[in-house]
C-alpha atoms as a PDB file:
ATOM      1  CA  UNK A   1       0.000   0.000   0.000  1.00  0.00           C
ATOM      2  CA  UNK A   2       2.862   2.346  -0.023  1.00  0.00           C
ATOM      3  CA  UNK A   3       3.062   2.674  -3.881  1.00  0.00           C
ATOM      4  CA  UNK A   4       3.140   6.027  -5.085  1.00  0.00           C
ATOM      5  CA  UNK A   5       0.367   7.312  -7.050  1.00  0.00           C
ATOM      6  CA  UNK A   6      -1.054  10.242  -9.719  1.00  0.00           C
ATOM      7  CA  UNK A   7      -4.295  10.827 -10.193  1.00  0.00           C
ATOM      8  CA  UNK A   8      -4.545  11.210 -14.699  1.00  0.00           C
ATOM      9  CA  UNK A   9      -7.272  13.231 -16.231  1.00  0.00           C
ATOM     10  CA  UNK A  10      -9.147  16.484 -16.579  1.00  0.00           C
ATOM     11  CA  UNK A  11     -11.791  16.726 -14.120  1.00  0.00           C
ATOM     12  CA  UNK A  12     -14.967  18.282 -16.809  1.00  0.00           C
ATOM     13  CA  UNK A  13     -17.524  18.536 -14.473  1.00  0.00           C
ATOM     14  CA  UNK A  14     -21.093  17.428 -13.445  1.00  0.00           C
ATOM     15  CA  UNK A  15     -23.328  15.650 -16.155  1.00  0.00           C
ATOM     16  CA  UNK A  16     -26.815  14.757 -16.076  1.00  0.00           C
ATOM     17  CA  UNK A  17     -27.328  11.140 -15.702  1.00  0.00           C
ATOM     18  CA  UNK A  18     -30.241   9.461 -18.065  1.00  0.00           C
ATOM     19  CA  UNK A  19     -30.981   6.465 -14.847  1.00  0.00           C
ATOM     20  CA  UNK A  20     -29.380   8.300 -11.956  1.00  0.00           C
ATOM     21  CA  UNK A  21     -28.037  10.732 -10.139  1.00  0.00           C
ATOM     22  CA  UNK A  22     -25.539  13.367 -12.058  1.00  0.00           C
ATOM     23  CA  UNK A  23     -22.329  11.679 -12.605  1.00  0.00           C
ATOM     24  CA  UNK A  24     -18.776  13.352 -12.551  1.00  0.00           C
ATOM     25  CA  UNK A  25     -16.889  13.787 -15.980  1.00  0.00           C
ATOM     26  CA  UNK A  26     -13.095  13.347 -16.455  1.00  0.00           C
ATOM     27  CA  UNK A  27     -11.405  13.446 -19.636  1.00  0.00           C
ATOM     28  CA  UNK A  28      -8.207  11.883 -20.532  1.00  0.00           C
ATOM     29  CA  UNK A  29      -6.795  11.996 -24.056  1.00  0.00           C
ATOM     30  CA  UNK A  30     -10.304  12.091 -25.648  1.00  0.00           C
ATOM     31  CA  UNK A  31     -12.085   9.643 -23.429  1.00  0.00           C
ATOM     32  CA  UNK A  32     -14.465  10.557 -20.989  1.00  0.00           C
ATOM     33  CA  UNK A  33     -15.386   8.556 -18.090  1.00  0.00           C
ATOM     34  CA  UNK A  34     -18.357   9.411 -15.715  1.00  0.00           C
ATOM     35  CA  UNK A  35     -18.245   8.502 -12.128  1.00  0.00           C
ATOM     36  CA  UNK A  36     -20.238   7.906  -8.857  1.00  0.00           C
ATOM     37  CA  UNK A  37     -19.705  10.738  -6.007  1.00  0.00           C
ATOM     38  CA  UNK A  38     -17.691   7.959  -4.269  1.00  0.00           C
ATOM     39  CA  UNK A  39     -15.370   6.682  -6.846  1.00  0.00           C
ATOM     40  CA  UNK A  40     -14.956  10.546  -7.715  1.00  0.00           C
ATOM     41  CA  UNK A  41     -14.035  11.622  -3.804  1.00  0.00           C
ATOM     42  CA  UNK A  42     -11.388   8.708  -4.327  1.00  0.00           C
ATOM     43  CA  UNK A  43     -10.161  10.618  -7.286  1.00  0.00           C
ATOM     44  CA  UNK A  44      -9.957  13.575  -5.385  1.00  0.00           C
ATOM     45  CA  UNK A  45      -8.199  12.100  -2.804  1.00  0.00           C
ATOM     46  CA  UNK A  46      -5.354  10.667  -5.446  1.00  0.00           C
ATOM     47  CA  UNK A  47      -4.183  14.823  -6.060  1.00  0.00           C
ATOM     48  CA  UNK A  48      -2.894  14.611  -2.652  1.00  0.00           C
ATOM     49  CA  UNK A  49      -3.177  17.643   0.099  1.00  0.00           C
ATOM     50  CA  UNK A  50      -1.094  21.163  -0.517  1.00  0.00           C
ATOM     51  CA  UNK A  51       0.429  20.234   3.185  1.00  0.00           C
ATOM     52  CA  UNK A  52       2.290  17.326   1.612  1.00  0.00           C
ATOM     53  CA  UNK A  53       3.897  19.619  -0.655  1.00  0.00           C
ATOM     54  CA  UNK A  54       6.579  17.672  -2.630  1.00  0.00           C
ATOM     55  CA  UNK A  55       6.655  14.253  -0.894  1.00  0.00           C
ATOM     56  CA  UNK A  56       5.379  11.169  -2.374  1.00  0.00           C
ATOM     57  CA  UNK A  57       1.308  10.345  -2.026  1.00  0.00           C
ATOM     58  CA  UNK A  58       0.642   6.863  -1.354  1.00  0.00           C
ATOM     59  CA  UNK A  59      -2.714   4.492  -1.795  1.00  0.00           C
ATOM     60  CA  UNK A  60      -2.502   4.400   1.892  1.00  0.00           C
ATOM     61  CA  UNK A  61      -2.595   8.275   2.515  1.00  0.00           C
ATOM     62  CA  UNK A  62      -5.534   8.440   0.113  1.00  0.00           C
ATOM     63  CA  UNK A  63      -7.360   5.372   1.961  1.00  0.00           C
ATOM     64  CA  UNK A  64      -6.818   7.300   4.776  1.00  0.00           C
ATOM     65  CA  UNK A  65      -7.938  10.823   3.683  1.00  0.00           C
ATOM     66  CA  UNK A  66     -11.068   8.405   2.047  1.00  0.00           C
ATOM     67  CA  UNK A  67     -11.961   7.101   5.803  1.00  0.00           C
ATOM     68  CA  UNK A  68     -11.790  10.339   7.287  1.00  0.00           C
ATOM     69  CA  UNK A  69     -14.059  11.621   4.989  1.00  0.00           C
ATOM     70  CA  UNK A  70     -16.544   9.220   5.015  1.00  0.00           C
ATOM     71  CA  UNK A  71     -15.871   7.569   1.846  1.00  0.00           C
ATOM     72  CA  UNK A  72     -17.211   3.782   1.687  1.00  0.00           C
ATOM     73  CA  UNK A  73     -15.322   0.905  -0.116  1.00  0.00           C
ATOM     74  CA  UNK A  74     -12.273   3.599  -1.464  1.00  0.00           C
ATOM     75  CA  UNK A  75      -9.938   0.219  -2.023  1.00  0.00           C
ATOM     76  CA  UNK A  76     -12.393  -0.794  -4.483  1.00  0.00           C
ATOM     77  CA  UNK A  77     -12.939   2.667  -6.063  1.00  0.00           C
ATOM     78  CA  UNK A  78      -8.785   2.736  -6.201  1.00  0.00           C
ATOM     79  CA  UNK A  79      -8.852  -0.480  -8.215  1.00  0.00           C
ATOM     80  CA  UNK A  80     -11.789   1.038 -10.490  1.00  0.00           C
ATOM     81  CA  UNK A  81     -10.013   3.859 -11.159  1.00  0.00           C
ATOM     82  CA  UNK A  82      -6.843   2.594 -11.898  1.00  0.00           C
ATOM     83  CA  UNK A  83      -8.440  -0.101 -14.523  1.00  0.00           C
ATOM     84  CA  UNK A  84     -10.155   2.757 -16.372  1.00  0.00           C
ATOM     85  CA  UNK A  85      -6.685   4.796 -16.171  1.00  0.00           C
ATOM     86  CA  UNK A  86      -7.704   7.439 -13.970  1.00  0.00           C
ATOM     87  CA  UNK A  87      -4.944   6.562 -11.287  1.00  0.00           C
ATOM     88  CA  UNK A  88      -1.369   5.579 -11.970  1.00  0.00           C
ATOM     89  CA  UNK A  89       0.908   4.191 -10.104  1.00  0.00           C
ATOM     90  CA  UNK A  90       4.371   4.962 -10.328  1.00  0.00           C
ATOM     91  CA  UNK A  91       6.254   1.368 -10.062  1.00  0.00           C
ATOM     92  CA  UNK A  92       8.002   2.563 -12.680  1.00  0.00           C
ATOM     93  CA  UNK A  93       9.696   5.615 -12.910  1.00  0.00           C
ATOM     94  CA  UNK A  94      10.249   6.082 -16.905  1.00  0.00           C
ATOM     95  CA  UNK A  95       7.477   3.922 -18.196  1.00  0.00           C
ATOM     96  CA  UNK A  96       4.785   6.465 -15.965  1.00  0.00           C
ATOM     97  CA  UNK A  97       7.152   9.520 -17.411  1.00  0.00           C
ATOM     98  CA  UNK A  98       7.086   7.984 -21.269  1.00  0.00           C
ATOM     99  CA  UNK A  99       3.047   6.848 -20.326  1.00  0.00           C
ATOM    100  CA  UNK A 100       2.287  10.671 -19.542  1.00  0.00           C
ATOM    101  CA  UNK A 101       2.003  14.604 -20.368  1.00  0.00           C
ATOM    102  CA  UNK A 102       1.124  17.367 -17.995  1.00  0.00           C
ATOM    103  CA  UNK A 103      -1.606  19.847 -18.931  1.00  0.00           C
ATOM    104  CA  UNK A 104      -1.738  23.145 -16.895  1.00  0.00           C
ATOM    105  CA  UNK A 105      -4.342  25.123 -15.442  1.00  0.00           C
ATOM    106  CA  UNK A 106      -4.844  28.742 -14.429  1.00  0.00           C
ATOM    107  CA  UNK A 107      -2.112  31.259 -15.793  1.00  0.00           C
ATOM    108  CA  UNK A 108       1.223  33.002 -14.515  1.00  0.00           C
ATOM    109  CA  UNK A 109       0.685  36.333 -12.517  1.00  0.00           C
ATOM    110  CA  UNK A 110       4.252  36.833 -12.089  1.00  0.00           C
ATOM    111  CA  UNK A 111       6.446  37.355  -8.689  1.00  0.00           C
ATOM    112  CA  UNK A 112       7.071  40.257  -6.240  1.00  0.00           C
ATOM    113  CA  UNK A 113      10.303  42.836  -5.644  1.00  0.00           C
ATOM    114  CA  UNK A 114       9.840  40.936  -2.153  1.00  0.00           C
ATOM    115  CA  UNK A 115      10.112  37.036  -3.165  1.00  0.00           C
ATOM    116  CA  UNK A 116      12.048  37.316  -6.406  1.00  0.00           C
ATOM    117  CA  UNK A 117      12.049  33.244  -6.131  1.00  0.00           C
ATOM    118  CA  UNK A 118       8.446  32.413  -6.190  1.00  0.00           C
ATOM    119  CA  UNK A 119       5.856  32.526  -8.747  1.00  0.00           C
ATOM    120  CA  UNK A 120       2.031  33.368  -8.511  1.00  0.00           C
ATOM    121  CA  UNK A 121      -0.638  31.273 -10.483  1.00  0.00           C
ATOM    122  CA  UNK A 122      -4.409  31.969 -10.701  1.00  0.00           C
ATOM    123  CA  UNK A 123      -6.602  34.042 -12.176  1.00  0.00           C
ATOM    124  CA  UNK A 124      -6.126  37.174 -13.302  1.00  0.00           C
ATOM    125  CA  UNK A 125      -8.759  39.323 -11.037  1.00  0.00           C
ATOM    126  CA  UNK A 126      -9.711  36.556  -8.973  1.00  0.00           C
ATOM    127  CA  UNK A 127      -6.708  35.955  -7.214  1.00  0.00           C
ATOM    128  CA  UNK A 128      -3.900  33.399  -6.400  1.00  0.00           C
ATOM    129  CA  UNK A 129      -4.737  29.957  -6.839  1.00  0.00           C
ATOM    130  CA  UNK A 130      -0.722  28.878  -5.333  1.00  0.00           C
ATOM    131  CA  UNK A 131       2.710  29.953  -5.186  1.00  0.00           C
ATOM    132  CA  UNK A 132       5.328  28.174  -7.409  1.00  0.00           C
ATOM    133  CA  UNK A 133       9.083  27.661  -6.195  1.00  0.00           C
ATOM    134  CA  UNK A 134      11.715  27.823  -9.297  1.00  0.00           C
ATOM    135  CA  UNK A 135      11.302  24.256  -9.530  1.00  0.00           C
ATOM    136  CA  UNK A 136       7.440  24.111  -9.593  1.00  0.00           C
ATOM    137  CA  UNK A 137       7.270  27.144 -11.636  1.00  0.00           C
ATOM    138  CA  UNK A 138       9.528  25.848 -14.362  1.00  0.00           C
ATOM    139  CA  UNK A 139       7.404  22.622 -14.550  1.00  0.00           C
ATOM    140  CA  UNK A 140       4.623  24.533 -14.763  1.00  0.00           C
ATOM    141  CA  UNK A 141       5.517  26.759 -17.656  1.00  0.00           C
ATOM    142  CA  UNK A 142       7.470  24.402 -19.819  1.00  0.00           C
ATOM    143  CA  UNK A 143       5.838  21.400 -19.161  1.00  0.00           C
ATOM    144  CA  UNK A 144       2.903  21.607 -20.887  1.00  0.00           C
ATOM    145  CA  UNK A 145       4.631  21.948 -24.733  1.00  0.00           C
ATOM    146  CA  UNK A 146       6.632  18.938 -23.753  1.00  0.00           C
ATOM    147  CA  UNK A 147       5.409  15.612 -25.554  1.00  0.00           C
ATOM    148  CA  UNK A 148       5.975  13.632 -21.891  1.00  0.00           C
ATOM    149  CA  UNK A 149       7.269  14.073 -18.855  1.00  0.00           C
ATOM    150  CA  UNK A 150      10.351  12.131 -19.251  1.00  0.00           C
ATOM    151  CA  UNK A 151      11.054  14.502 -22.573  1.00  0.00           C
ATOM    152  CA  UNK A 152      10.489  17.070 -19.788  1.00  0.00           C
ATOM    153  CA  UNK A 153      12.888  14.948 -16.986  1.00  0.00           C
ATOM    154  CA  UNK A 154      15.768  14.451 -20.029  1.00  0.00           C
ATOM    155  CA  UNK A 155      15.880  18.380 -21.075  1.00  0.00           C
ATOM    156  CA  UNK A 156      16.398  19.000 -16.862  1.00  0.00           C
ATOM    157  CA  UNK A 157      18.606  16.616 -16.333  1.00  0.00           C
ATOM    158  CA  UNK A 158      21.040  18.227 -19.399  1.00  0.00           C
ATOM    159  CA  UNK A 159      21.615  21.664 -17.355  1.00  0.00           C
ATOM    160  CA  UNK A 160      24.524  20.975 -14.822  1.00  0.00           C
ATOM    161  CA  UNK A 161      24.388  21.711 -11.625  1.00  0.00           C
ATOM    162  CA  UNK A 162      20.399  22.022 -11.011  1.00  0.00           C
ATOM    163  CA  UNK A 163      18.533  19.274  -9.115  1.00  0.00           C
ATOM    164  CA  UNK A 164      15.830  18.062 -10.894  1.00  0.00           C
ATOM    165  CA  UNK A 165      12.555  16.201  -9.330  1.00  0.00           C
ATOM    166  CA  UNK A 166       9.931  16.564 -11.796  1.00  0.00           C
ATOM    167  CA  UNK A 167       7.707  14.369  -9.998  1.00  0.00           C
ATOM    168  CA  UNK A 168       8.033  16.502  -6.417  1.00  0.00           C
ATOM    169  CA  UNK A 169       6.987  19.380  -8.549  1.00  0.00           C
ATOM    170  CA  UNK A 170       4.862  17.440 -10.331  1.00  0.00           C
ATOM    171  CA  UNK A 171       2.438  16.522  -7.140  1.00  0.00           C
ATOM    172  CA  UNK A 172       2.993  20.338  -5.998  1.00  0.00           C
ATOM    173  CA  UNK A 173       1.408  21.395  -8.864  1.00  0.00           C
ATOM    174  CA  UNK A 174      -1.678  18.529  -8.878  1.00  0.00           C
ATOM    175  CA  UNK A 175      -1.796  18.820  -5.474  1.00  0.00           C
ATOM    176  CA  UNK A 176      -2.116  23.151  -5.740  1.00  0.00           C
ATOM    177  CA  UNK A 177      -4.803  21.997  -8.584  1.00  0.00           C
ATOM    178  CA  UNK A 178      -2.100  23.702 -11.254  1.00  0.00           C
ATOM    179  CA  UNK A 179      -1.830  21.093 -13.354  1.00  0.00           C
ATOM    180  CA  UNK A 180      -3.534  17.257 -14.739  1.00  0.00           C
ATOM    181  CA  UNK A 181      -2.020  14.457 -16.083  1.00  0.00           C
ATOM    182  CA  UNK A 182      -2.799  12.919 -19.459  1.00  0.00           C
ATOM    183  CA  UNK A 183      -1.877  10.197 -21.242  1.00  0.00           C
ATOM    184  CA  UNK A 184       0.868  10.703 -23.924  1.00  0.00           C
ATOM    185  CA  UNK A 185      -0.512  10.592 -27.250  1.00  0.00           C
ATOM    186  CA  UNK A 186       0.596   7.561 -29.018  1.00  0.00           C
ATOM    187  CA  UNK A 187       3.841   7.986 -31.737  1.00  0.00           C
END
């Protein structure tokens, strides 16, 4: 239960149902799936919390967040989700990075004479939706154009001298709601 997991799509929102309650939409690549308040809560839950910042977020810490919050049978959503794709789990490092693309959300809003070394992203007029470290931020800007994340982990790695952990700054940004996960499209 300690395996490290992403949560992969782009949440779309709430459609009507034809024999139900409304279901929740999330897209990946150009699939969407629809799913149960449950099984979406578990999804949720995969982003991670801001307060775990960098670290790694675990099918144990999202069982756990699912218990606290009242979520029944999240195992079984967990195993649901990851069949249809919407959860991956990183047992391998380069196959998830070749397997995936980041998307971004929101847009940059710049720093401050006061904190040259962090980065504001939200919403022009509505506000800060998180602030970016020079790590985060550079993820955040150039990985989008990039066709996967290990295209984005090689190009890092190449400049001497600067650490590179594109999948800390990856869950800082899904975790800050800055950026999904997608599949990468198929060469």
């Amino acid at each position: 239960m300690s395996t490290t997991i992403f949560p992969v799509g782009h949440y779309t929102g709430l459609r009507a149902a034809a024999d139900g309650p409304p279901q929740h939409s999330v897209r990946i690549g150009w699939q969407q799936h629809r799913l149960e308040e449950d099984a979406f809560g578990t999804w949720v839950l995969a982003h991670g919390l801001r307060e775990t910042g960098k670290d790694k977020w675990t099918e144990a810490d999202v069982l756990g967040q699912a218990e606290q919050a009242g979520i029944a049978g999240a195992a079984g959503h967990l195993q649901q989700l990851a069949g249809l794709g919407l959860v991956a789990s990183l047992d391998d490092g380069e196959q998830f990075a070749r397997g995936h693309r980041m998307g971004i959300m929101f847009v940059g809003l710049g720093n401050s004479p006061e904190r040259l070394d962090e980065f504001a992203v939200g919403l022009p007029g509505l506000g800060t939706a998180a602030v970016l470290d020079a790590g985060s931020y550079e993820l955040w800007q150039w990985g989008s154009i990039a066709p996967t994340l290990w295209d984005v982990y090689e190009l890092r790695a190449a400049v001497p001298g600067r650490p590179v952990d594109v999948l800390g700054d990856l869950r800082y940004l899904i975790a800050n709601g800055c950026a999904y996960l997608d599949v990468a499209a198929a060469t």
